[in-house]
C-alpha atoms as a PDB file:
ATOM      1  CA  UNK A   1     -73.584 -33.562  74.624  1.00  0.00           C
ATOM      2  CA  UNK A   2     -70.186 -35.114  73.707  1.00  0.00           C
ATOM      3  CA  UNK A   3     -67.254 -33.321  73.878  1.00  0.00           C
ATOM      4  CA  UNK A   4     -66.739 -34.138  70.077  1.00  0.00           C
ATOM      5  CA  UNK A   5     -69.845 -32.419  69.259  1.00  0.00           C
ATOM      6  CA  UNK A   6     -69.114 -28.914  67.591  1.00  0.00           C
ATOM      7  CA  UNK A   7     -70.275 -26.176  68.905  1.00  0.00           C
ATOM      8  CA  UNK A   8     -70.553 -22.746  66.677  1.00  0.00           C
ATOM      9  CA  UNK A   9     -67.990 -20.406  67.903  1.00  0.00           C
ATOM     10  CA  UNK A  10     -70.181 -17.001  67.733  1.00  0.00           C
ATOM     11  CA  UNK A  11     -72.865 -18.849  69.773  1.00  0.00           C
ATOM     12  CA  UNK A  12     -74.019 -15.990  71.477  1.00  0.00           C
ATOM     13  CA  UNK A  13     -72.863 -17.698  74.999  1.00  0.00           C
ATOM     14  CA  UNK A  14     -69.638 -18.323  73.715  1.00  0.00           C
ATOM     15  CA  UNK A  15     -69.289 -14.394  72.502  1.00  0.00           C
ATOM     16  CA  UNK A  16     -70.182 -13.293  75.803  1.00  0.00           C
ATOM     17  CA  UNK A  17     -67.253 -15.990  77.568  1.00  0.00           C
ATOM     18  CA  UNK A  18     -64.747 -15.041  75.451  1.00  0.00           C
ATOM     19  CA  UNK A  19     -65.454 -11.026  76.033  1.00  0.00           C
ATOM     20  CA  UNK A  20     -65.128 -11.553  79.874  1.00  0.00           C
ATOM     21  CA  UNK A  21     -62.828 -13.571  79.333  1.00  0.00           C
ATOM     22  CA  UNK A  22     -60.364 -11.666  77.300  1.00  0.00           C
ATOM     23  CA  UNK A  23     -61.508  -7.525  79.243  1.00  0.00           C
ATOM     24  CA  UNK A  24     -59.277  -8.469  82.246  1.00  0.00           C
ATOM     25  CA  UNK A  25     -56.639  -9.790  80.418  1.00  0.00           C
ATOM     26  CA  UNK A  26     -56.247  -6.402  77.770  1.00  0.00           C
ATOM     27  CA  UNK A  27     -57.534  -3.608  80.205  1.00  0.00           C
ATOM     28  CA  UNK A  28     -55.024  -4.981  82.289  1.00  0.00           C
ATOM     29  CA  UNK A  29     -51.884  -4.897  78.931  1.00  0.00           C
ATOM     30  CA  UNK A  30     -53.161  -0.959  78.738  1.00  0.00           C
ATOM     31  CA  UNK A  31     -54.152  -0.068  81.955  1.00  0.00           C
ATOM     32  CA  UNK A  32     -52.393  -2.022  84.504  1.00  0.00           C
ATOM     33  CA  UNK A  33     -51.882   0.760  87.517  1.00  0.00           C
ATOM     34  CA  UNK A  34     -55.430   1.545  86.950  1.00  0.00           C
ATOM     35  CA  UNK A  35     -56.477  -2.170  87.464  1.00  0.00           C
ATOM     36  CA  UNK A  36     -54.608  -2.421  90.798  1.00  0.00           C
ATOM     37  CA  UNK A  37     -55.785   0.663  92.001  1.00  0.00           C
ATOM     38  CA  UNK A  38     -59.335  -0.607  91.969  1.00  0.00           C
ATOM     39  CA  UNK A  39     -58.800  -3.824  93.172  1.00  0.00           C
ATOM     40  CA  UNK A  40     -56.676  -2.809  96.161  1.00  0.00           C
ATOM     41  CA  UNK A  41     -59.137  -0.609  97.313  1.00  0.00           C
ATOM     42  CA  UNK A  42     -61.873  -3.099  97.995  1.00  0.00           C
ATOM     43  CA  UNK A  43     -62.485  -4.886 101.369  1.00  0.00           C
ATOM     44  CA  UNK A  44     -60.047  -7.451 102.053  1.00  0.00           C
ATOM     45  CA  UNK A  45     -62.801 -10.403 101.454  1.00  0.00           C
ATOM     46  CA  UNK A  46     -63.933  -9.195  98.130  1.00  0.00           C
ATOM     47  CA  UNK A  47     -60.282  -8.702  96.845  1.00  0.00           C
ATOM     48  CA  UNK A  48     -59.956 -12.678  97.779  1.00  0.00           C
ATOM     49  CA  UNK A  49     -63.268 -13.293  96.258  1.00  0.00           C
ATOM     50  CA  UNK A  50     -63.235 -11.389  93.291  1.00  0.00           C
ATOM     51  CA  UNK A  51     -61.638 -13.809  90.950  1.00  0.00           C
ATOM     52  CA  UNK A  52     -64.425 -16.471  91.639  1.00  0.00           C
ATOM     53  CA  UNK A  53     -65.895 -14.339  88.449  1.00  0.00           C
ATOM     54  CA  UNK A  54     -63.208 -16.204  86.461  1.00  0.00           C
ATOM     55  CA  UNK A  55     -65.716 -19.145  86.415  1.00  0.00           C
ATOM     56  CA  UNK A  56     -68.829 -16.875  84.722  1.00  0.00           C
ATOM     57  CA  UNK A  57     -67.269 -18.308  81.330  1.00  0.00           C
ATOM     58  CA  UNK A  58     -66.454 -21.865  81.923  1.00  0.00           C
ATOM     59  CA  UNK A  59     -70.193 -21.506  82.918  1.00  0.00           C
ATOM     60  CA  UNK A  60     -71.553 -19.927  79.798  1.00  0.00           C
ATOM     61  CA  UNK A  61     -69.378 -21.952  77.028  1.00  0.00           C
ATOM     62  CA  UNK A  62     -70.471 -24.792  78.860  1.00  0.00           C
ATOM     63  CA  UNK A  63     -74.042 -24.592  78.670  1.00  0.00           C
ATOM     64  CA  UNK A  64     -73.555 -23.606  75.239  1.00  0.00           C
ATOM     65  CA  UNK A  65     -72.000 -27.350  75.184  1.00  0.00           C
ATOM     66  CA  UNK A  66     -74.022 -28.796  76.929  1.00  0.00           C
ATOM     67  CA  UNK A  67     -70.899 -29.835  79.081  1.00  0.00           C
ATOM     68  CA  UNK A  68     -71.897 -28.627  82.413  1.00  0.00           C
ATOM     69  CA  UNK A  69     -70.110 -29.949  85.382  1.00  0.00           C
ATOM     70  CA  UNK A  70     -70.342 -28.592  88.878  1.00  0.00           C
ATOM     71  CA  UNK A  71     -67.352 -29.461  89.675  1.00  0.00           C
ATOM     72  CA  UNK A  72     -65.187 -27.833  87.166  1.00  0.00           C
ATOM     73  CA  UNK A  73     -67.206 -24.796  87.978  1.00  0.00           C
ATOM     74  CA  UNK A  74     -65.875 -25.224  91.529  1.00  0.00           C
ATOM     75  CA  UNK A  75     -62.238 -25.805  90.250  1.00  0.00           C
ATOM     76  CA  UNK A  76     -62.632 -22.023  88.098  1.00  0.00           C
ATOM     77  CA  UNK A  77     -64.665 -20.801  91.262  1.00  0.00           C
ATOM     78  CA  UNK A  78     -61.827 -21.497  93.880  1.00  0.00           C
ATOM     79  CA  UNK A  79     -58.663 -22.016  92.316  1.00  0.00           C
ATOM     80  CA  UNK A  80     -57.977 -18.053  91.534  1.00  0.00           C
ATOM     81  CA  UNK A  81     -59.246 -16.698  94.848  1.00  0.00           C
ATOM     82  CA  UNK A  82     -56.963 -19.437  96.182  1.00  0.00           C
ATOM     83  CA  UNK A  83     -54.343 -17.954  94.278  1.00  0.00           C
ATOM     84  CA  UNK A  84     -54.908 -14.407  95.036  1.00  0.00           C
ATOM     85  CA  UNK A  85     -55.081 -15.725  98.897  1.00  0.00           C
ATOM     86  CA  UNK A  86     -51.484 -16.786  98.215  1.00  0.00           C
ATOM     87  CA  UNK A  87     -50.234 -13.754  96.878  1.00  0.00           C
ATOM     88  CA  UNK A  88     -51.755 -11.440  99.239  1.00  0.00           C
ATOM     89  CA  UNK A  89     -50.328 -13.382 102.367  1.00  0.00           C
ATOM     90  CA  UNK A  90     -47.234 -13.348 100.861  1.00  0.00           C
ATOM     91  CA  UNK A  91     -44.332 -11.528 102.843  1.00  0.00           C
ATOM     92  CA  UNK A  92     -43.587  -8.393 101.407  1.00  0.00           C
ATOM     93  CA  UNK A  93     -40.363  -8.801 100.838  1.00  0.00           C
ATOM     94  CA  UNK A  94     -38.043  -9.037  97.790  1.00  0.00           C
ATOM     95  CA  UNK A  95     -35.578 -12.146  98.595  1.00  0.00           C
ATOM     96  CA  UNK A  96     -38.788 -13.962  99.552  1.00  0.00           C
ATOM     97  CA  UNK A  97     -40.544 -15.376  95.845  1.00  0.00           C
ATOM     98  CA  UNK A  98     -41.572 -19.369  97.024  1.00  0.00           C
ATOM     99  CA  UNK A  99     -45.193 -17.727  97.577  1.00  0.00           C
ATOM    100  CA  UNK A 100     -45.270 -16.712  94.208  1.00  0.00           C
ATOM    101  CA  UNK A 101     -43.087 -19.403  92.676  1.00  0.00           C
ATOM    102  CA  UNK A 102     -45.673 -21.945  93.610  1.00  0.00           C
ATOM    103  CA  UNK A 103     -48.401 -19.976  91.821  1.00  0.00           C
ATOM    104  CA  UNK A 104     -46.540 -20.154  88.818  1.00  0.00           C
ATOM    105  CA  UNK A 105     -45.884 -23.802  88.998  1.00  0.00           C
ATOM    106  CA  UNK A 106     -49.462 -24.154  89.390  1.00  0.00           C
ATOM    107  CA  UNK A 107     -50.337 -22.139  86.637  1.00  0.00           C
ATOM    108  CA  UNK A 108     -48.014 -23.318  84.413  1.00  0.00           C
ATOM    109  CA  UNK A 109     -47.951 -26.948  84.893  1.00  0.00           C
ATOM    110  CA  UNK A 110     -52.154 -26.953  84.688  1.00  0.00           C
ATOM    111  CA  UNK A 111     -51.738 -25.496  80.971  1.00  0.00           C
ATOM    112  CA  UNK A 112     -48.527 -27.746  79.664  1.00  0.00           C
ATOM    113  CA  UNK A 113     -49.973 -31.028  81.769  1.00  0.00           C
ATOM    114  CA  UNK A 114     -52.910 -30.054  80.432  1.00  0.00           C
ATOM    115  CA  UNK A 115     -54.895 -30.610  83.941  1.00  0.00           C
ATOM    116  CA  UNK A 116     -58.412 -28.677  83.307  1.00  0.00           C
ATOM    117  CA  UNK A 117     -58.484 -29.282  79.315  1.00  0.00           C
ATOM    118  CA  UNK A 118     -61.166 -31.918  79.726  1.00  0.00           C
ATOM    119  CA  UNK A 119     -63.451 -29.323  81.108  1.00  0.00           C
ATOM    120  CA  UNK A 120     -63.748 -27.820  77.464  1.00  0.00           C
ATOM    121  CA  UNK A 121     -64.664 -29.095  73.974  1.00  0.00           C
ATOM    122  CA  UNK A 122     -61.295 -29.442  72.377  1.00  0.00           C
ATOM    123  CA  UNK A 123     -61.730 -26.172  70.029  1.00  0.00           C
ATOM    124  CA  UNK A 124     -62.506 -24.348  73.140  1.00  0.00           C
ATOM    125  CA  UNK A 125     -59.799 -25.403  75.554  1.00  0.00           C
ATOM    126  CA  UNK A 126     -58.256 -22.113  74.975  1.00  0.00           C
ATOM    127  CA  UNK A 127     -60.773 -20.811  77.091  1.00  0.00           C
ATOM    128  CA  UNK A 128     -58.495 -22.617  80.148  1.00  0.00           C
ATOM    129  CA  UNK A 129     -55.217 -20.600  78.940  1.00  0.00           C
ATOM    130  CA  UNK A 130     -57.391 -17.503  78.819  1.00  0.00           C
ATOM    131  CA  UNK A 131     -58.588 -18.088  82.824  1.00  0.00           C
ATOM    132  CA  UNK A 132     -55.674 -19.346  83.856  1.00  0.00           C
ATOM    133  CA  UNK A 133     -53.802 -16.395  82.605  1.00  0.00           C
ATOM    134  CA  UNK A 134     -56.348 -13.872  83.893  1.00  0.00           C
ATOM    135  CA  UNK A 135     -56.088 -15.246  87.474  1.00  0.00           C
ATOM    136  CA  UNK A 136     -52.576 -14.574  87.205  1.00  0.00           C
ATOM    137  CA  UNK A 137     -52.971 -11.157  86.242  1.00  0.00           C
ATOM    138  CA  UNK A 138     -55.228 -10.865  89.179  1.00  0.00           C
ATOM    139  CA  UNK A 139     -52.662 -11.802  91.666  1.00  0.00           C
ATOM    140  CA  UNK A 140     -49.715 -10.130  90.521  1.00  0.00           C
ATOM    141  CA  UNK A 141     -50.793  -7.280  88.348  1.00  0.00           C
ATOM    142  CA  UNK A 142     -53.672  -5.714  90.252  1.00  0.00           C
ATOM    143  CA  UNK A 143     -53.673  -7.252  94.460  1.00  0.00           C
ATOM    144  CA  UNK A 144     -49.785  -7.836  94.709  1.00  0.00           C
ATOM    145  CA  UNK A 145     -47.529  -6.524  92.145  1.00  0.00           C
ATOM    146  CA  UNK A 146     -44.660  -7.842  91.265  1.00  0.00           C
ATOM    147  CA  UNK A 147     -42.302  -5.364  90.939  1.00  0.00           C
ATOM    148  CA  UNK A 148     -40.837  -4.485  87.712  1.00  0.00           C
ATOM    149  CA  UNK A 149     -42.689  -7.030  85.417  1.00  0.00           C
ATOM    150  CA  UNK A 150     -42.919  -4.207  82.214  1.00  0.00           C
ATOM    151  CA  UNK A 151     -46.531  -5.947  81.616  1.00  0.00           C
ATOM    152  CA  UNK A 152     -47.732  -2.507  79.664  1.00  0.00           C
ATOM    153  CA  UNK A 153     -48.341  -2.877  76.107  1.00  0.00           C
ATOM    154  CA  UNK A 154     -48.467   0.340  75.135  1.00  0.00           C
ATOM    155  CA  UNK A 155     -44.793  -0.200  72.610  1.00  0.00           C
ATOM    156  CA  UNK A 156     -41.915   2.053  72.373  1.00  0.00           C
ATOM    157  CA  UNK A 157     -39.687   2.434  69.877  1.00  0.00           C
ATOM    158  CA  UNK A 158     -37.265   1.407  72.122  1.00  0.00           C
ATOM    159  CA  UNK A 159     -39.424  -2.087  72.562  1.00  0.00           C
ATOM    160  CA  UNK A 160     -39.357  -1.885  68.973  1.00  0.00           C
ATOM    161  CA  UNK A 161     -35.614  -1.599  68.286  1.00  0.00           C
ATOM    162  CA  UNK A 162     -35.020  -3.845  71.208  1.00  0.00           C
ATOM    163  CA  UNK A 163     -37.125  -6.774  69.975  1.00  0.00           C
ATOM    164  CA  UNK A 164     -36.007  -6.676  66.521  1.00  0.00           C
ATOM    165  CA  UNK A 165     -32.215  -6.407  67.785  1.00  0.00           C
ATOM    166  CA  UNK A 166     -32.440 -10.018  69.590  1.00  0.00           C
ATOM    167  CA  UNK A 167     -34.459 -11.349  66.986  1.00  0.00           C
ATOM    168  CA  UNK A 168     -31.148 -10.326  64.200  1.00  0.00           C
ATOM    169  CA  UNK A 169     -29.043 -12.153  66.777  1.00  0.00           C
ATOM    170  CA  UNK A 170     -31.211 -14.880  67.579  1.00  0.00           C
ATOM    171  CA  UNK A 171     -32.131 -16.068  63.406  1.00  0.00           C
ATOM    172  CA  UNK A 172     -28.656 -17.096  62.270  1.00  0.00           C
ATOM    173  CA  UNK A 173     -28.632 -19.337  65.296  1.00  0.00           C
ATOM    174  CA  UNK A 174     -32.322 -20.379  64.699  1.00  0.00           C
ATOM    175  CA  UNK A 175     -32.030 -21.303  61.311  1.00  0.00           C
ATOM    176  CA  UNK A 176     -28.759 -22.908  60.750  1.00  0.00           C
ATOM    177  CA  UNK A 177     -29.428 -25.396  63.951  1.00  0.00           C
ATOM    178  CA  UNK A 178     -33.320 -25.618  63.222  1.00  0.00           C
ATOM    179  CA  UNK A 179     -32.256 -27.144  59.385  1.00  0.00           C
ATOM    180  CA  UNK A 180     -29.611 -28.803  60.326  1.00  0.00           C
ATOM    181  CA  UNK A 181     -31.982 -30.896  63.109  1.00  0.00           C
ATOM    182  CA  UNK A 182     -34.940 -30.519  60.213  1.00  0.00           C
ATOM    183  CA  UNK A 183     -36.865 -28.858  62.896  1.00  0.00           C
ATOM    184  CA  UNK A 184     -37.509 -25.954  60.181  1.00  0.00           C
ATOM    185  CA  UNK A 185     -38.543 -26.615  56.765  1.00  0.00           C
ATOM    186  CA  UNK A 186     -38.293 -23.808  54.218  1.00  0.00           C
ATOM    187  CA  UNK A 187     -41.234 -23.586  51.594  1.00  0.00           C
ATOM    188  CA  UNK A 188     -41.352 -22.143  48.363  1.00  0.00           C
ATOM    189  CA  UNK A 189     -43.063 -18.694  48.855  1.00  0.00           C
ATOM    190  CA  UNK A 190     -46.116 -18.357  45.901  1.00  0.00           C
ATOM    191  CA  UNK A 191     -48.140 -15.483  47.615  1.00  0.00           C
ATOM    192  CA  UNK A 192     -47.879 -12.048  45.738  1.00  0.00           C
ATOM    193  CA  UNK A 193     -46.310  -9.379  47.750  1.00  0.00           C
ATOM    194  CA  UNK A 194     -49.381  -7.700  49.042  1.00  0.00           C
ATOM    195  CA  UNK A 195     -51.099 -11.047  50.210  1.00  0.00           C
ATOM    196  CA  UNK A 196     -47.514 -12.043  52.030  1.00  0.00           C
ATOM    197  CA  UNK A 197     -47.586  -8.975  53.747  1.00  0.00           C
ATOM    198  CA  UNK A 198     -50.674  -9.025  54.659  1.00  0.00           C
ATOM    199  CA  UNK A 199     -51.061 -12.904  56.226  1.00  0.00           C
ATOM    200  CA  UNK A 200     -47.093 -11.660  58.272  1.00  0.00           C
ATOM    201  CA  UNK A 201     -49.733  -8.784  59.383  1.00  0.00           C
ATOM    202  CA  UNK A 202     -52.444 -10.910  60.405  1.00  0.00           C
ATOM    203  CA  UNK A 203     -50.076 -14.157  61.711  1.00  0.00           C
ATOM    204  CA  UNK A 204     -47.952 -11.506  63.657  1.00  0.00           C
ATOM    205  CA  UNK A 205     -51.156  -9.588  65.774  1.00  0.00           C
ATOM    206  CA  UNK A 206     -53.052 -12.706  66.738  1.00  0.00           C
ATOM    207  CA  UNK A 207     -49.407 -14.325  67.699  1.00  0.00           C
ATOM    208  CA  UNK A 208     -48.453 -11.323  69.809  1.00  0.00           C
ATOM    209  CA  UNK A 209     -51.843 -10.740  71.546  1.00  0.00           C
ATOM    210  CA  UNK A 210     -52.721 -14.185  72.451  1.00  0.00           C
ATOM    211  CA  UNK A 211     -48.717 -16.596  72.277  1.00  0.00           C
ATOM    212  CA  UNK A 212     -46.330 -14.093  72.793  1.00  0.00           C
ATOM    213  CA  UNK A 213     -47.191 -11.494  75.779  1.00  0.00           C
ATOM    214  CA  UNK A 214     -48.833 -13.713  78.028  1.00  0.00           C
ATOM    215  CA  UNK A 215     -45.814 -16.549  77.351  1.00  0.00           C
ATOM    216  CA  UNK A 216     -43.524 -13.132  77.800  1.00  0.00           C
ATOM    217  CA  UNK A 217     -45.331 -11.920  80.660  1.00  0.00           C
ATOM    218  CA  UNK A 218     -45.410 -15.112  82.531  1.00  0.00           C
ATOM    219  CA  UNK A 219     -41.768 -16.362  81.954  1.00  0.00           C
ATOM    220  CA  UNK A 220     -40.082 -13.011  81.927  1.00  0.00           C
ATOM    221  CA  UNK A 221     -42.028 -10.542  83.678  1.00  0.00           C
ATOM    222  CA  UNK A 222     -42.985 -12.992  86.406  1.00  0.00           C
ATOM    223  CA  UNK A 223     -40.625 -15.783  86.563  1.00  0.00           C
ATOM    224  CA  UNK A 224     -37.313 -14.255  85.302  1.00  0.00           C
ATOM    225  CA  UNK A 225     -37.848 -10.942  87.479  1.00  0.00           C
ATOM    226  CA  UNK A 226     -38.488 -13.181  91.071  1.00  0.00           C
ATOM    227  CA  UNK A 227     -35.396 -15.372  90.062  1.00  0.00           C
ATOM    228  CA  UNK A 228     -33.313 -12.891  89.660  1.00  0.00           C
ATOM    229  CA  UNK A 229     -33.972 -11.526  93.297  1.00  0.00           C
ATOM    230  CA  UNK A 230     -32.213 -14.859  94.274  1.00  0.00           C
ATOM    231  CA  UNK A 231     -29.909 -16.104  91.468  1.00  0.00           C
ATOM    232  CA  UNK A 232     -29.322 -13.250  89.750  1.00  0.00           C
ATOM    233  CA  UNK A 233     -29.445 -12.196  86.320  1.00  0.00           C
ATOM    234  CA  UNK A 234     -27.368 -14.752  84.017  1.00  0.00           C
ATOM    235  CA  UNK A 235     -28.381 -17.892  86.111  1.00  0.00           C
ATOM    236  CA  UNK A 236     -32.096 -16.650  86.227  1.00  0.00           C
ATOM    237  CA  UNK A 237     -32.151 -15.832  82.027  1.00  0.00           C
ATOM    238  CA  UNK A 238     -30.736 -19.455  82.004  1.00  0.00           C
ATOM    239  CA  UNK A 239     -32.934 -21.616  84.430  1.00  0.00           C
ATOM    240  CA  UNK A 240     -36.024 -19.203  82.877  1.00  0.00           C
ATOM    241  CA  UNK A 241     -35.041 -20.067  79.289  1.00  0.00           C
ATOM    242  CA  UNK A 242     -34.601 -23.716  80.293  1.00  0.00           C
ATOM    243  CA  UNK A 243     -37.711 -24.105  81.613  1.00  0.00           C
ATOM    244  CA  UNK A 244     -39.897 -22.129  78.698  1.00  0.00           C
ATOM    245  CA  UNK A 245     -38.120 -24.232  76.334  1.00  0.00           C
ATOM    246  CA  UNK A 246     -39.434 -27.438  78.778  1.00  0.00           C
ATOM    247  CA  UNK A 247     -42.836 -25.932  78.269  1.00  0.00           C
ATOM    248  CA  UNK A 248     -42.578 -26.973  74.582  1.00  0.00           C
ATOM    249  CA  UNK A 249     -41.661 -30.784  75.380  1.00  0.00           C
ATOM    250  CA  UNK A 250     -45.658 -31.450  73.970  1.00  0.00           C
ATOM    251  CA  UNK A 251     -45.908 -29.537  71.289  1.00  0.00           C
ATOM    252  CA  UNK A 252     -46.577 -30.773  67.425  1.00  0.00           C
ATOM    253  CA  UNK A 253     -45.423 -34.291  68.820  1.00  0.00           C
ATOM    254  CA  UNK A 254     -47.155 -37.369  70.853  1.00  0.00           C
ATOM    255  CA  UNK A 255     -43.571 -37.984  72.590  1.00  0.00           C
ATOM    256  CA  UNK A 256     -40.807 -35.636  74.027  1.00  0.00           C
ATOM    257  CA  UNK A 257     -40.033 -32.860  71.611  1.00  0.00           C
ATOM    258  CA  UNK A 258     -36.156 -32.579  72.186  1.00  0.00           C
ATOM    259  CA  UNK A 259     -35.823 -30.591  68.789  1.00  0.00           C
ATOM    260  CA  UNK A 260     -38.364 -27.954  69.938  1.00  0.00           C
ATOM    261  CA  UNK A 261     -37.484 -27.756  73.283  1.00  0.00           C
ATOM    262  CA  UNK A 262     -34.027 -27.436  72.213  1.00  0.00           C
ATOM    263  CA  UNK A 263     -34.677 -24.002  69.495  1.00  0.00           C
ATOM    264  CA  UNK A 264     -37.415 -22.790  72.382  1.00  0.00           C
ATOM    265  CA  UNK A 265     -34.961 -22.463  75.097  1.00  0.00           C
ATOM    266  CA  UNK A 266     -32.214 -20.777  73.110  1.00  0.00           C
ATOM    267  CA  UNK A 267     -35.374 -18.773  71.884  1.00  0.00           C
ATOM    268  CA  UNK A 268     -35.546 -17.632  75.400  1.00  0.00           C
ATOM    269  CA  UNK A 269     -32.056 -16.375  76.010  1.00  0.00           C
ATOM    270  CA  UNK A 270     -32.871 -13.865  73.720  1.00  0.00           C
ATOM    271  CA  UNK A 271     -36.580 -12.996  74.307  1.00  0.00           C
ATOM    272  CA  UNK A 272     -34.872 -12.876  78.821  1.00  0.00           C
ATOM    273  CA  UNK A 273     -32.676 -10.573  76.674  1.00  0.00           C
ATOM    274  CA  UNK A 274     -34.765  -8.496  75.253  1.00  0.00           C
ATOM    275  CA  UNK A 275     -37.330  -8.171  78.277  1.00  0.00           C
ATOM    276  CA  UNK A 276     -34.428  -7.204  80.881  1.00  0.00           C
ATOM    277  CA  UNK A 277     -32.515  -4.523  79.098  1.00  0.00           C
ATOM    278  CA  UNK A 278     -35.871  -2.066  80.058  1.00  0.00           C
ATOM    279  CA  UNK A 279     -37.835  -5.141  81.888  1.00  0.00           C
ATOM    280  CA  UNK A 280     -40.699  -4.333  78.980  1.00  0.00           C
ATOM    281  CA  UNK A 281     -42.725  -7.391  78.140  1.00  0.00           C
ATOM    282  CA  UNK A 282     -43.321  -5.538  75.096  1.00  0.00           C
ATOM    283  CA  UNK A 283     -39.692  -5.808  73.880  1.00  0.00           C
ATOM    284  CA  UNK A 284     -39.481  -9.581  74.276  1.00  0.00           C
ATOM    285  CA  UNK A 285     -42.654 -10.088  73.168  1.00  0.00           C
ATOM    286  CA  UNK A 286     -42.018  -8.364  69.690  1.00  0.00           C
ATOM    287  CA  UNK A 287     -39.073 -10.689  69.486  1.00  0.00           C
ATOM    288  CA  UNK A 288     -41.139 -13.806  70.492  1.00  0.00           C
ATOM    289  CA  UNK A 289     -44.120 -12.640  67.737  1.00  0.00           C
ATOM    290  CA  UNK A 290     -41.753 -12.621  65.218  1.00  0.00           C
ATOM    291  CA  UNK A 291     -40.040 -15.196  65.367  1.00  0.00           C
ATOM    292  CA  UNK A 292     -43.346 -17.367  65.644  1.00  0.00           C
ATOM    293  CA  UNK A 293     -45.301 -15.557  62.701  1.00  0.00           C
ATOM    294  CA  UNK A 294     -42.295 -16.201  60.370  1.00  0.00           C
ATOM    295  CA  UNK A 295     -41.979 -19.601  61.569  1.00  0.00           C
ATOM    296  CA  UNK A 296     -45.721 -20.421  60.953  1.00  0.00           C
ATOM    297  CA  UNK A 297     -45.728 -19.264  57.775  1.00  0.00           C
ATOM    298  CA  UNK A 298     -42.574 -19.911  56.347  1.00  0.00           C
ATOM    299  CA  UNK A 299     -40.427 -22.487  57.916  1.00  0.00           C
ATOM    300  CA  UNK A 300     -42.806 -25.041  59.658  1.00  0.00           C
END
């Protein structure tokens, strides 16, 4: 079957993929100490080989595809116990991060390069973002910590008032460069009240669950906390922000995005901001959630 072909999304195969595929990720956002508990306390070979799991849903959405292909089963098969190899032979010690830096350029340039798409039908490729995400959490939620992250989604009002302070200091900036660049486009708003509230609801859930917190988790809580331990916190908020507003070079464009990159990496000053004054990814990520839901429905 063609990649082109659609393929129902509550095919019962599909269902079952995106359940194991999303558990990890959300038992981990509510119960991360838990998680690492029970992985650390299995047998050094089956902490290694425990992530080979990851490839149960490449398997199932694929023979829902018909899309099979042995080979990208090996790639989900031994790419995350490669990674969690990586981060449990890495020295434990805090001015030492290249172990875990290189995981995160792997993981991040697979998912903005795009690498493993092709393995999926093009309305399932989020399937990749999902597994990529999860081996992640693997390696430095539950085998190897990395100390400090905040990945706990259970909010404060603190994350609360936190988020929504950056996001106040972050809109003036946003929207008088975004229209000035015509990056943002304001529309008239027809919705009743009610039904505007209620799509800002919806828009802002789905964005936080599945854009913000694991965009949060892996720029701040991973990347921003291990370059701090060596640059510091200014130059680490900067080269962090840089590079999350690099991540966007692809997005809504065939060519080089300048104008998003450009409104993404300020974006990050102020989500780093928001994520180090507690180091909660919930705080940035309420910032990040915001700003995209209002965005999406209002200024795109």
């Amino acid at each position: 079957m063609s990649h082109n072909t659609p393929v129902p999304y509550f095919h019962p195969l599909i269902v079952i993929a995106a359940v194991l595929a999303l558990v990890p990720y959300l038992v981990a956002s509510f119960r991360s100490h838990r998680v690492g508990g029970i992985a650390r306390c299995l047998p050094s070979w089956a902490q290694i080989l425990a992530p080979s799991l990851l490839a149960v849903p490449y398997g199932l959405v694929s023979l829902a595809a018909g899309t099979f292909n042995p080979l990208w089963l090996a790639l989900y098969a031994l790419l995350p116990p490669a990674i969690a190899l990586i981060a449990r032979l890495a020295p434990d010690n805090d001015r030492i991060v290249w172990p875990q830096l290189l995981i995160l350029a792997v993981l991040g340039l697979s998912v903005d390069l795009r690498w493993f798409e092709r393995a999926w039908p093009p309305h399932l490729s989020v399937f990749n973002k999902v597994i990529l995400l999860d081996a992640g959490i693997y390696a430095f939620v539950a085998l190897r910590p990395i100390a400090g992250a905040g990945f706990d989604l259970r909010l404060r009002f603190r994350d609360l008032s936190t988020g929504l302070r950056e996001l106040l200091f972050y809109l003036p900036i946003a929207l008088t460069l975004g229209l000035a660049l015509l990056f943002l486009h304001v529309h008239p708003i027809t919705a009743h009240l009610v039904q505007l509230i209620g799509q800002f609801a919806a828009a802002w859930v789905f964005t936080f669950f599945f854009i913000a917190v694991p965009e949060e988790l892996f720029f701040r809580g991973w990347l921003q906390n291990l370059l701090e331990r060596r640059a510091g916190r200014t130059a680490a908020l900067i080269v962090a922000s840089a590079l999350f507003g690099l991540s966007h070079f692809n997005k809504r464009a065939l060519h080089f995005n300048w104008r998003y990159v450009l409104l993404a990496a300020i974006a990050g000053i102020f989500y780093g901001r928001a994520w180090r004054r507690d180091r909660r990814v919930g705080a940035s990520a309420v910032t990040h959630a915001t700003v995209d839901a209002a965005w999406s429905l209002f200024l795109r």
